[in-house]
PDB file of N, CA and C in Angstrom:
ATOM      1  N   UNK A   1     205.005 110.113 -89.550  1.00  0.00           N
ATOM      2  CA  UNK A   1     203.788 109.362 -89.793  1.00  0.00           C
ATOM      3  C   UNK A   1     202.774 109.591 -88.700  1.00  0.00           C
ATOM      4  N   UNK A   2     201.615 108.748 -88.799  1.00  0.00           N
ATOM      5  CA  UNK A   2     200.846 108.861 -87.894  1.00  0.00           C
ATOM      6  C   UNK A   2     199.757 107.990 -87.894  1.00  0.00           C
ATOM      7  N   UNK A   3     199.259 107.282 -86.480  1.00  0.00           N
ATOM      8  CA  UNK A   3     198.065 106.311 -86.908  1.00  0.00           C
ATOM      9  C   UNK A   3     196.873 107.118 -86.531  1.00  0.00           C
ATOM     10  N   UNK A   4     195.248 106.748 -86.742  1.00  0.00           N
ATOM     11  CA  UNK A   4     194.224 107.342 -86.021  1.00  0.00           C
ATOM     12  C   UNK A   4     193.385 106.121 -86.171  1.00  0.00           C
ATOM     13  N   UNK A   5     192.886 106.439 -84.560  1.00  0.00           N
ATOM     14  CA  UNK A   5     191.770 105.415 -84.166  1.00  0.00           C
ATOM     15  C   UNK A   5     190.708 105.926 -84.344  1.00  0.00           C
ATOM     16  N   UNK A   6     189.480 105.427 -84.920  1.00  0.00           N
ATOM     17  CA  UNK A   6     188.120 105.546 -84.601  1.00  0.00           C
ATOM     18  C   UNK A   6     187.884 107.083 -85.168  1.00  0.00           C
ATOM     19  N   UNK A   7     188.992 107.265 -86.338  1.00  0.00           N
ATOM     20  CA  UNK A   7     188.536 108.742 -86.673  1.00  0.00           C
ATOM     21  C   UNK A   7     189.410 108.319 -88.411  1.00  0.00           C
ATOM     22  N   UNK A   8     188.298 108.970 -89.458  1.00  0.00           N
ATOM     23  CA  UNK A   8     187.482 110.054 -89.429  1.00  0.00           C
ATOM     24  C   UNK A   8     186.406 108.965 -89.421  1.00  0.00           C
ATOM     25  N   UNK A   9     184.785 109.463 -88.671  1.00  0.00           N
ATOM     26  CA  UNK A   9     183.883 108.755 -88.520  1.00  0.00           C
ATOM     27  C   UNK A   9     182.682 108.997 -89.285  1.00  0.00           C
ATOM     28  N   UNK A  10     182.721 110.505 -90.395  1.00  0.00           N
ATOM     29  CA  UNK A  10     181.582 110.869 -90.987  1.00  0.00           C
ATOM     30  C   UNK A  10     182.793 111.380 -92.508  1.00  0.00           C
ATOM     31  N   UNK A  11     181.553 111.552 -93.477  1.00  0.00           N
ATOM     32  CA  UNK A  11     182.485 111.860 -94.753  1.00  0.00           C
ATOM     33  C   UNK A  11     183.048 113.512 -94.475  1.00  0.00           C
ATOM     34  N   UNK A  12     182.030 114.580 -93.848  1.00  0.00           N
ATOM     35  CA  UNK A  12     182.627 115.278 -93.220  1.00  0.00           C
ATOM     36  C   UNK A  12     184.360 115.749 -92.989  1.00  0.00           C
ATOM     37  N   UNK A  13     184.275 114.136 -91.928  1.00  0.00           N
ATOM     38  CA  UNK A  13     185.412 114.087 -91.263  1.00  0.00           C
ATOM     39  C   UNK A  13     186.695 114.168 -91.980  1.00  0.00           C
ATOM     40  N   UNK A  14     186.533 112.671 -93.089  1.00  0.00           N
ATOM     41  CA  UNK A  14     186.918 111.935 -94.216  1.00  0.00           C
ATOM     42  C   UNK A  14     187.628 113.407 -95.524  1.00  0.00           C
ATOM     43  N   UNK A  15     186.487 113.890 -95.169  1.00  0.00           N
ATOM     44  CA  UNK A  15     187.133 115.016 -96.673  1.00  0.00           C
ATOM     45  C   UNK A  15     187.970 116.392 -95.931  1.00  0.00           C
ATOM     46  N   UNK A  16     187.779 116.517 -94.525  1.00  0.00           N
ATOM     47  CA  UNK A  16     188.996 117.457 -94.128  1.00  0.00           C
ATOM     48  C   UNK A  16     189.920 116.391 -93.784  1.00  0.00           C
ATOM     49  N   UNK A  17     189.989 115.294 -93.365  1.00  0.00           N
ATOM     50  CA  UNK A  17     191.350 114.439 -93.061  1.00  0.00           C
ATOM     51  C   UNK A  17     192.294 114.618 -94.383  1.00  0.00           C
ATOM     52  N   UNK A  18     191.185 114.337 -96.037  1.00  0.00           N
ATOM     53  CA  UNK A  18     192.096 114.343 -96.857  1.00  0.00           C
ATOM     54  C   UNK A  18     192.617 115.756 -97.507  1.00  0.00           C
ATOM     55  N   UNK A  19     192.091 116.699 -97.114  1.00  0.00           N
ATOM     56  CA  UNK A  19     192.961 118.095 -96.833  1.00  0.00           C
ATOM     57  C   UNK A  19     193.921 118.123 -96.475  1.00  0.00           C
ATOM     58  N   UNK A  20     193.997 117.875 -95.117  1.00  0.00           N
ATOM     59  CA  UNK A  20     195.152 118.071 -94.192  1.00  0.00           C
ATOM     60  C   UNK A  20     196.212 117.396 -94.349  1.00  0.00           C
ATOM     61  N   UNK A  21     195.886 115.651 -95.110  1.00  0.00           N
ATOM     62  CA  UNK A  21     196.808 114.874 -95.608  1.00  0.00           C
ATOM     63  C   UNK A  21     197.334 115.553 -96.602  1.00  0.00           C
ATOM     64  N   UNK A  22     197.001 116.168 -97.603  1.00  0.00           N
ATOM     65  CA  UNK A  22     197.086 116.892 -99.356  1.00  0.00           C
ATOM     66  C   UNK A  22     197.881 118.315 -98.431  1.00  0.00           C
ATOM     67  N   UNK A  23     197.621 118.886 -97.572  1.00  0.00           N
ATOM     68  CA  UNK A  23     198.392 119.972 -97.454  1.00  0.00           C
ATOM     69  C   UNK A  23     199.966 119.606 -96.452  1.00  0.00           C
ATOM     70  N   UNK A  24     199.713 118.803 -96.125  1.00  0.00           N
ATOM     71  CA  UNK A  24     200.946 118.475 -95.441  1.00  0.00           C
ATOM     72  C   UNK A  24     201.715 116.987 -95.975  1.00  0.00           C
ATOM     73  N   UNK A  25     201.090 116.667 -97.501  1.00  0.00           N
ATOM     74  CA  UNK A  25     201.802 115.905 -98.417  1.00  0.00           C
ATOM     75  C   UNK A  25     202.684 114.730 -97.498  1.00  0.00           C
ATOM     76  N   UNK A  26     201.319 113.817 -96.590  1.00  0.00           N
ATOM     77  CA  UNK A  26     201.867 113.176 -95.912  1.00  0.00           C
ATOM     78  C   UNK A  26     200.315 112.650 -96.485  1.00  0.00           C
ATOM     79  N   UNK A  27     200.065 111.657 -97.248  1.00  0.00           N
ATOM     80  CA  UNK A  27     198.818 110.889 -98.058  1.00  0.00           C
ATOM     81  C   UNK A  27     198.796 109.671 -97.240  1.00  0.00           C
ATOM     82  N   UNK A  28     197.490 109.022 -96.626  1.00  0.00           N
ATOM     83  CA  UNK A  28     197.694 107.875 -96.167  1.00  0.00           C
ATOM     84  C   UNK A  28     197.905 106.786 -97.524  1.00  0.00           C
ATOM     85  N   UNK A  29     198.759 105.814 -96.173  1.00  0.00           N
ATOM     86  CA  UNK A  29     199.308 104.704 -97.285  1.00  0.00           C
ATOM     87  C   UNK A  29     198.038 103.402 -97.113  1.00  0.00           C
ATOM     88  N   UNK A  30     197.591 103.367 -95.834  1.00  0.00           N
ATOM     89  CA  UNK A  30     196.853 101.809 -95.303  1.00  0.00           C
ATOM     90  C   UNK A  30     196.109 102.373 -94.727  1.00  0.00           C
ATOM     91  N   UNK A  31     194.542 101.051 -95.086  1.00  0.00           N
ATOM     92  CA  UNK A  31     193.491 101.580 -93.768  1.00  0.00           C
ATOM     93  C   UNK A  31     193.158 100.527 -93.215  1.00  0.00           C
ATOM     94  N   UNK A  32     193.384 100.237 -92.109  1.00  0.00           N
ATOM     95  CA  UNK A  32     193.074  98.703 -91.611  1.00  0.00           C
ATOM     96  C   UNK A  32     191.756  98.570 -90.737  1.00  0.00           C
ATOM     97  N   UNK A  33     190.828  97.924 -91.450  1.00  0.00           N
ATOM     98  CA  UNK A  33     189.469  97.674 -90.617  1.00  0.00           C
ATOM     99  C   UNK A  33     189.371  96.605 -89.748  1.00  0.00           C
ATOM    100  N   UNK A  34     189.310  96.893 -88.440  1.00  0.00           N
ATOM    101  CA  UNK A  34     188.911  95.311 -87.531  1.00  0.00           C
ATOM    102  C   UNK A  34     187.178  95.308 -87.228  1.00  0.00           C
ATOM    103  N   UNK A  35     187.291  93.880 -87.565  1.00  0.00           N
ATOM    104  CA  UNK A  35     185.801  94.146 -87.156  1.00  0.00           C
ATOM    105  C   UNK A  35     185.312  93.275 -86.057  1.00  0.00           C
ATOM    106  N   UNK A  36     184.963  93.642 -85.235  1.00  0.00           N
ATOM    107  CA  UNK A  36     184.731  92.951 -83.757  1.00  0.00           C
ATOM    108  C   UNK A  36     183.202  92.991 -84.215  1.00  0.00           C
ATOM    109  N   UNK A  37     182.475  91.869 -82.959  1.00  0.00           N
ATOM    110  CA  UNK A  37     181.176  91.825 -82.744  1.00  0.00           C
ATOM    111  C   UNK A  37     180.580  92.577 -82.181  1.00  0.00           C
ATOM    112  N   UNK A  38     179.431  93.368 -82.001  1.00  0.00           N
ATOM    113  CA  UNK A  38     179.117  94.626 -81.657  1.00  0.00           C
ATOM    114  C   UNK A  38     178.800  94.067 -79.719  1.00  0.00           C
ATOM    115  N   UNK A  39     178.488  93.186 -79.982  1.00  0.00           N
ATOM    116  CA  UNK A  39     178.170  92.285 -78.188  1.00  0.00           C
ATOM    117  C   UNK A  39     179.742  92.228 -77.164  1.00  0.00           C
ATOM    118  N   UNK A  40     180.896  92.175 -78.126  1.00  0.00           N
ATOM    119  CA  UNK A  40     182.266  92.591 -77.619  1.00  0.00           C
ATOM    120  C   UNK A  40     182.409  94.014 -77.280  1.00  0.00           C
ATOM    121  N   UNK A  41     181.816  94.864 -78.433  1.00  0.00           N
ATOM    122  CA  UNK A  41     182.668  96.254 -78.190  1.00  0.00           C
ATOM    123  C   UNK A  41     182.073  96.904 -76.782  1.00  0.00           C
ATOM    124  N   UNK A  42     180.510  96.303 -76.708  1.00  0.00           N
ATOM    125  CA  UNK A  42     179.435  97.249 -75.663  1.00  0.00           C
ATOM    126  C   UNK A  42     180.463  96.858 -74.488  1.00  0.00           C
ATOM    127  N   UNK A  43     180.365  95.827 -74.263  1.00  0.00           N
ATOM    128  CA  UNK A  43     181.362  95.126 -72.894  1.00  0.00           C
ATOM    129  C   UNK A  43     182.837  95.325 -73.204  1.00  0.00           C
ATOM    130  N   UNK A  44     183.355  96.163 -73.782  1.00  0.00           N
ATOM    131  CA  UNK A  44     184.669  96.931 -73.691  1.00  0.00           C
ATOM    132  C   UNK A  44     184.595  98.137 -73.203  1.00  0.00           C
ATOM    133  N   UNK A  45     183.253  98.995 -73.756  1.00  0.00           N
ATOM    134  CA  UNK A  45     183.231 100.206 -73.445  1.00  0.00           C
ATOM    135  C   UNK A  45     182.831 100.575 -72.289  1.00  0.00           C
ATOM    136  N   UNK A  46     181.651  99.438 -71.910  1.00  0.00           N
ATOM    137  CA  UNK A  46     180.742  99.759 -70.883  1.00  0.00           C
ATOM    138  C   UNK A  46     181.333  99.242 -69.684  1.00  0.00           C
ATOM    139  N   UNK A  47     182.316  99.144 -69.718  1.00  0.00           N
ATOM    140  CA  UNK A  47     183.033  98.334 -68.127  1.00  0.00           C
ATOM    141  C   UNK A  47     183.909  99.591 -67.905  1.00  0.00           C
ATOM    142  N   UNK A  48     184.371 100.705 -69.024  1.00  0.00           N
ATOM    143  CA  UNK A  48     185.683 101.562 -68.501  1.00  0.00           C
ATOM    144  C   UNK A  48     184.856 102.467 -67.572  1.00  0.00           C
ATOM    145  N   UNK A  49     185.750 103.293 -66.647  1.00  0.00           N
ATOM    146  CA  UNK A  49     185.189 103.896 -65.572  1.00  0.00           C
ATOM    147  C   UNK A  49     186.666 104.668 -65.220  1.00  0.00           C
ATOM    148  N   UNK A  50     186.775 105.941 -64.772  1.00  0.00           N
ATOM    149  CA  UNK A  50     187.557 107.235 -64.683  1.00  0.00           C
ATOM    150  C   UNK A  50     187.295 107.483 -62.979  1.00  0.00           C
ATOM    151  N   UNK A  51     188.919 107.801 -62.930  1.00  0.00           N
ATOM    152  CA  UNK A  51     188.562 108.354 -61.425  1.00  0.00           C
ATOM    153  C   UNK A  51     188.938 110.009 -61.555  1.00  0.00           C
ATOM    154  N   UNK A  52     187.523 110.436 -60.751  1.00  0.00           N
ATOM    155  CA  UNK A  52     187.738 111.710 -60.566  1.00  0.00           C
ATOM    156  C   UNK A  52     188.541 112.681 -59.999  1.00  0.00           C
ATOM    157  N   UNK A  53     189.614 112.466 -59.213  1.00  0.00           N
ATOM    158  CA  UNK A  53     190.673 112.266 -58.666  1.00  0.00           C
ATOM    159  C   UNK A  53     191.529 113.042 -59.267  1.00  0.00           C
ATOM    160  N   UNK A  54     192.236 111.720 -60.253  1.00  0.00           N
ATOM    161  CA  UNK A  54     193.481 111.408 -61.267  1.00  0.00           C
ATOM    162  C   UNK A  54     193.365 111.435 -62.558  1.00  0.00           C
ATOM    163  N   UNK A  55     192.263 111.576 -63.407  1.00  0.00           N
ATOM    164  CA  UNK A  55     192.019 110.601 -64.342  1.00  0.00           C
ATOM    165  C   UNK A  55     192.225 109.380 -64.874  1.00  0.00           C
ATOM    166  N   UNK A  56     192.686 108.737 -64.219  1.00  0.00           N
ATOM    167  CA  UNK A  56     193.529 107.124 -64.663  1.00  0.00           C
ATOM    168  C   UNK A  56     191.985 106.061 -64.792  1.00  0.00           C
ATOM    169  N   UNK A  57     191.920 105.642 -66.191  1.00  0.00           N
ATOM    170  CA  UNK A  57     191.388 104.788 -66.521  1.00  0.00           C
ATOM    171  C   UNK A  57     191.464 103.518 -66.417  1.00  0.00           C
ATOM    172  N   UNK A  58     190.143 102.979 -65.928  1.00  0.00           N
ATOM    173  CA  UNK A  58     190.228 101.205 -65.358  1.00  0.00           C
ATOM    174  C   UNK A  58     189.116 100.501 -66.162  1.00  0.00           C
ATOM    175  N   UNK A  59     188.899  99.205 -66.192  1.00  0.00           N
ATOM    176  CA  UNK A  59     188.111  98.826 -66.547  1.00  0.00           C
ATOM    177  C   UNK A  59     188.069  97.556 -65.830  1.00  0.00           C
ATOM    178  N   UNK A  60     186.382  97.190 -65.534  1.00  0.00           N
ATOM    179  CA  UNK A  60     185.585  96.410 -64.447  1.00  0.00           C
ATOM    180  C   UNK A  60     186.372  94.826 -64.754  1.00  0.00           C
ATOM    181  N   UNK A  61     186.971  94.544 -65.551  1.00  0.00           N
ATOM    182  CA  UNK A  61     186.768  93.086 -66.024  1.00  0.00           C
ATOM    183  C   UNK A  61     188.351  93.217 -66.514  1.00  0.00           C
ATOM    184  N   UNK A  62     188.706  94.241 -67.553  1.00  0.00           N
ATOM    185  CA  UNK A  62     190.267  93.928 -68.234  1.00  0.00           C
ATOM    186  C   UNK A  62     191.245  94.591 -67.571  1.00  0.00           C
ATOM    187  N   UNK A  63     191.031  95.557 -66.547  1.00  0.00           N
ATOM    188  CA  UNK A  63     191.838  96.207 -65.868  1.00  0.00           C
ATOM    189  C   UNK A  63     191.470  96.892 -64.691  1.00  0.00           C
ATOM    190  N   UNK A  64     191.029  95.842 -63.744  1.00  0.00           N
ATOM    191  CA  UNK A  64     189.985  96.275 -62.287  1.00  0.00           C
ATOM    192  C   UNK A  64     191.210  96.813 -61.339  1.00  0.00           C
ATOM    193  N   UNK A  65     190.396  97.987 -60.473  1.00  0.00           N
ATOM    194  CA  UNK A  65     191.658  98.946 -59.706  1.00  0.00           C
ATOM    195  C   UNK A  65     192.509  97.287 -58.410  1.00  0.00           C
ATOM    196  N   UNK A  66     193.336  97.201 -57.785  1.00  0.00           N
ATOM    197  CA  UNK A  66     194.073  95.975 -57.076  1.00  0.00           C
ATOM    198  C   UNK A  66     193.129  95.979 -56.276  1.00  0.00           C
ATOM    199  N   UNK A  67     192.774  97.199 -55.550  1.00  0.00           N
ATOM    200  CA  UNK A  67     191.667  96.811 -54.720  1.00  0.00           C
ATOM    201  C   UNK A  67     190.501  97.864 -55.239  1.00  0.00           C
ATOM    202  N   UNK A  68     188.986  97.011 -54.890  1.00  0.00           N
ATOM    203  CA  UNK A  68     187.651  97.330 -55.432  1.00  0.00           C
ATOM    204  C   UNK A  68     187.591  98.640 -54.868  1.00  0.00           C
ATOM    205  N   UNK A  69     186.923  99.478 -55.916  1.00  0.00           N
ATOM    206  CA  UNK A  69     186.523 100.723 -55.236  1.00  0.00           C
ATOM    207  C   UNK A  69     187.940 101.802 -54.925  1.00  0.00           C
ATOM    208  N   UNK A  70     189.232 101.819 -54.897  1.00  0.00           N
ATOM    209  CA  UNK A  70     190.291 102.318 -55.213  1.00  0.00           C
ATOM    210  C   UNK A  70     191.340 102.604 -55.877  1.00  0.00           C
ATOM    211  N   UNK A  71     191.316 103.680 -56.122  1.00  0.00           N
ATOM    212  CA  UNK A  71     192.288 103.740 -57.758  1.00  0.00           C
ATOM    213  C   UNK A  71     193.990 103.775 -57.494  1.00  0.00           C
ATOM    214  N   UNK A  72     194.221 102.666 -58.060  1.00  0.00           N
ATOM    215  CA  UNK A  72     195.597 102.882 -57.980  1.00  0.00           C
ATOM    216  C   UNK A  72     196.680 103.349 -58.242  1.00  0.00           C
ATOM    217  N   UNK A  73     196.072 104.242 -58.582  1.00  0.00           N
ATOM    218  CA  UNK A  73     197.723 105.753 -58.948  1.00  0.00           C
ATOM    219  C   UNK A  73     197.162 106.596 -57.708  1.00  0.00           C
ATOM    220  N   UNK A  74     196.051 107.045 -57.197  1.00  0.00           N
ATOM    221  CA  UNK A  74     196.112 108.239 -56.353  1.00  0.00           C
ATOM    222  C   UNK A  74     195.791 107.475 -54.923  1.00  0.00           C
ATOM    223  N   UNK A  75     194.710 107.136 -54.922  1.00  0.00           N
ATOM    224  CA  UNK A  75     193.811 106.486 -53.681  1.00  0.00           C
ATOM    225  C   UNK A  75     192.599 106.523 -53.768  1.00  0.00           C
ATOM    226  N   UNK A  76     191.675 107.302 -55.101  1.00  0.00           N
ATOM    227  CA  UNK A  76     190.792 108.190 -54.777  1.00  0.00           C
ATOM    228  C   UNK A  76     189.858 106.742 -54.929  1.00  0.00           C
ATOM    229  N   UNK A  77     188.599 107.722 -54.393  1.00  0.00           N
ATOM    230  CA  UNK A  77     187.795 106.688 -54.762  1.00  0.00           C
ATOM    231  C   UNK A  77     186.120 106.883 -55.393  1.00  0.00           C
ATOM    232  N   UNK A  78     186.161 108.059 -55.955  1.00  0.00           N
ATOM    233  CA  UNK A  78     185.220 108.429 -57.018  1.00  0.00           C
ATOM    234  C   UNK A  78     185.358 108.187 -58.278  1.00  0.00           C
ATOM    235  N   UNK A  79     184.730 107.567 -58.756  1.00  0.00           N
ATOM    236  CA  UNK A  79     184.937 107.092 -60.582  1.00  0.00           C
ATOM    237  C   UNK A  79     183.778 107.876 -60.901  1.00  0.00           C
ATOM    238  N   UNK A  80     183.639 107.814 -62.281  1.00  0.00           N
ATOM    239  CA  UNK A  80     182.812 107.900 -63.139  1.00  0.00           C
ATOM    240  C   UNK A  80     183.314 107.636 -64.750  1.00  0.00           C
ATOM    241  N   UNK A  81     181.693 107.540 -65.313  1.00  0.00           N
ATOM    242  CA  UNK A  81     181.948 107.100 -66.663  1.00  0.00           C
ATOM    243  C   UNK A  81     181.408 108.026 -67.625  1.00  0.00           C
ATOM    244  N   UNK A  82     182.010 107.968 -68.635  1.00  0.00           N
ATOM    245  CA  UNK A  82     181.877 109.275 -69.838  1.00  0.00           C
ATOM    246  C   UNK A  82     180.682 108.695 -70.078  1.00  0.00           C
ATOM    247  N   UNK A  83     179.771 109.673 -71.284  1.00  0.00           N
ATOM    248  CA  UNK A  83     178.382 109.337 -71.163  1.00  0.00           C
ATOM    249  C   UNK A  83     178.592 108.335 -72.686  1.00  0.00           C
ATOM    250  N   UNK A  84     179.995 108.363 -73.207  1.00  0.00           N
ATOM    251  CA  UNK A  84     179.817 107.823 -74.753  1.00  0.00           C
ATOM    252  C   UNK A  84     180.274 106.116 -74.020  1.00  0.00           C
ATOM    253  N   UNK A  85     180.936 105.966 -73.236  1.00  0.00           N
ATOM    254  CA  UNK A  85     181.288 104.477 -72.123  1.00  0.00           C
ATOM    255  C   UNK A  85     180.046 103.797 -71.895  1.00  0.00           C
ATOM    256  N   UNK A  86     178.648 104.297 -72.220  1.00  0.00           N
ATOM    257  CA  UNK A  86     177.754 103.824 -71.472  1.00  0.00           C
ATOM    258  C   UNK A  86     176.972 103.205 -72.817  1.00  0.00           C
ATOM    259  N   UNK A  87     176.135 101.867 -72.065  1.00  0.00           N
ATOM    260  CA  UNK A  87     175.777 101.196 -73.367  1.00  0.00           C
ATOM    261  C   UNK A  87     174.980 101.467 -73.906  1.00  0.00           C
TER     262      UNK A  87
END
């Protein structure tokens, strides 16, 4: 089996997903829509932040590094944020 997040996002997408499902006769069974408030998702996305380092992903509010400004798998202490993270 298999789940996918946040994909397929265009019909595009949608009509090779159902290819690939039809050729490998693995058809989805369920599609489960959540629907959050769009004022939630910005402040989910817009808090994650990457250290350049490690890659290990943090976020400002749901998963802040133990100490500010240091990442806690390496030490490093350069982050940055993908440009799609930004609000």
């Amino acid at each position: 089996g298999y789940m996918l997040d946040g994909f397929p996002r265009t019909i595009q997408q949608a009509e090779a997903l159902e290819t690939i499902t039809a050729d490998l006769k693995k058809p989805l069974d369920a599609v489960i829509n959540i629907d959050v408030a769009p004022a939630k998702l910005v402040d989910r996305l817009s808090g994650r932040f990457i250290c350049k380092t490690c890659g290990a992903t943090d976020h400002k509010i749901y998963n802040p590094p133990k100490v500010a400004g240091t990442c806690d798998r390496c030490g490093g202490h350069e982050f940055f944020q993908r440009e799609d993270d930004k609000p």
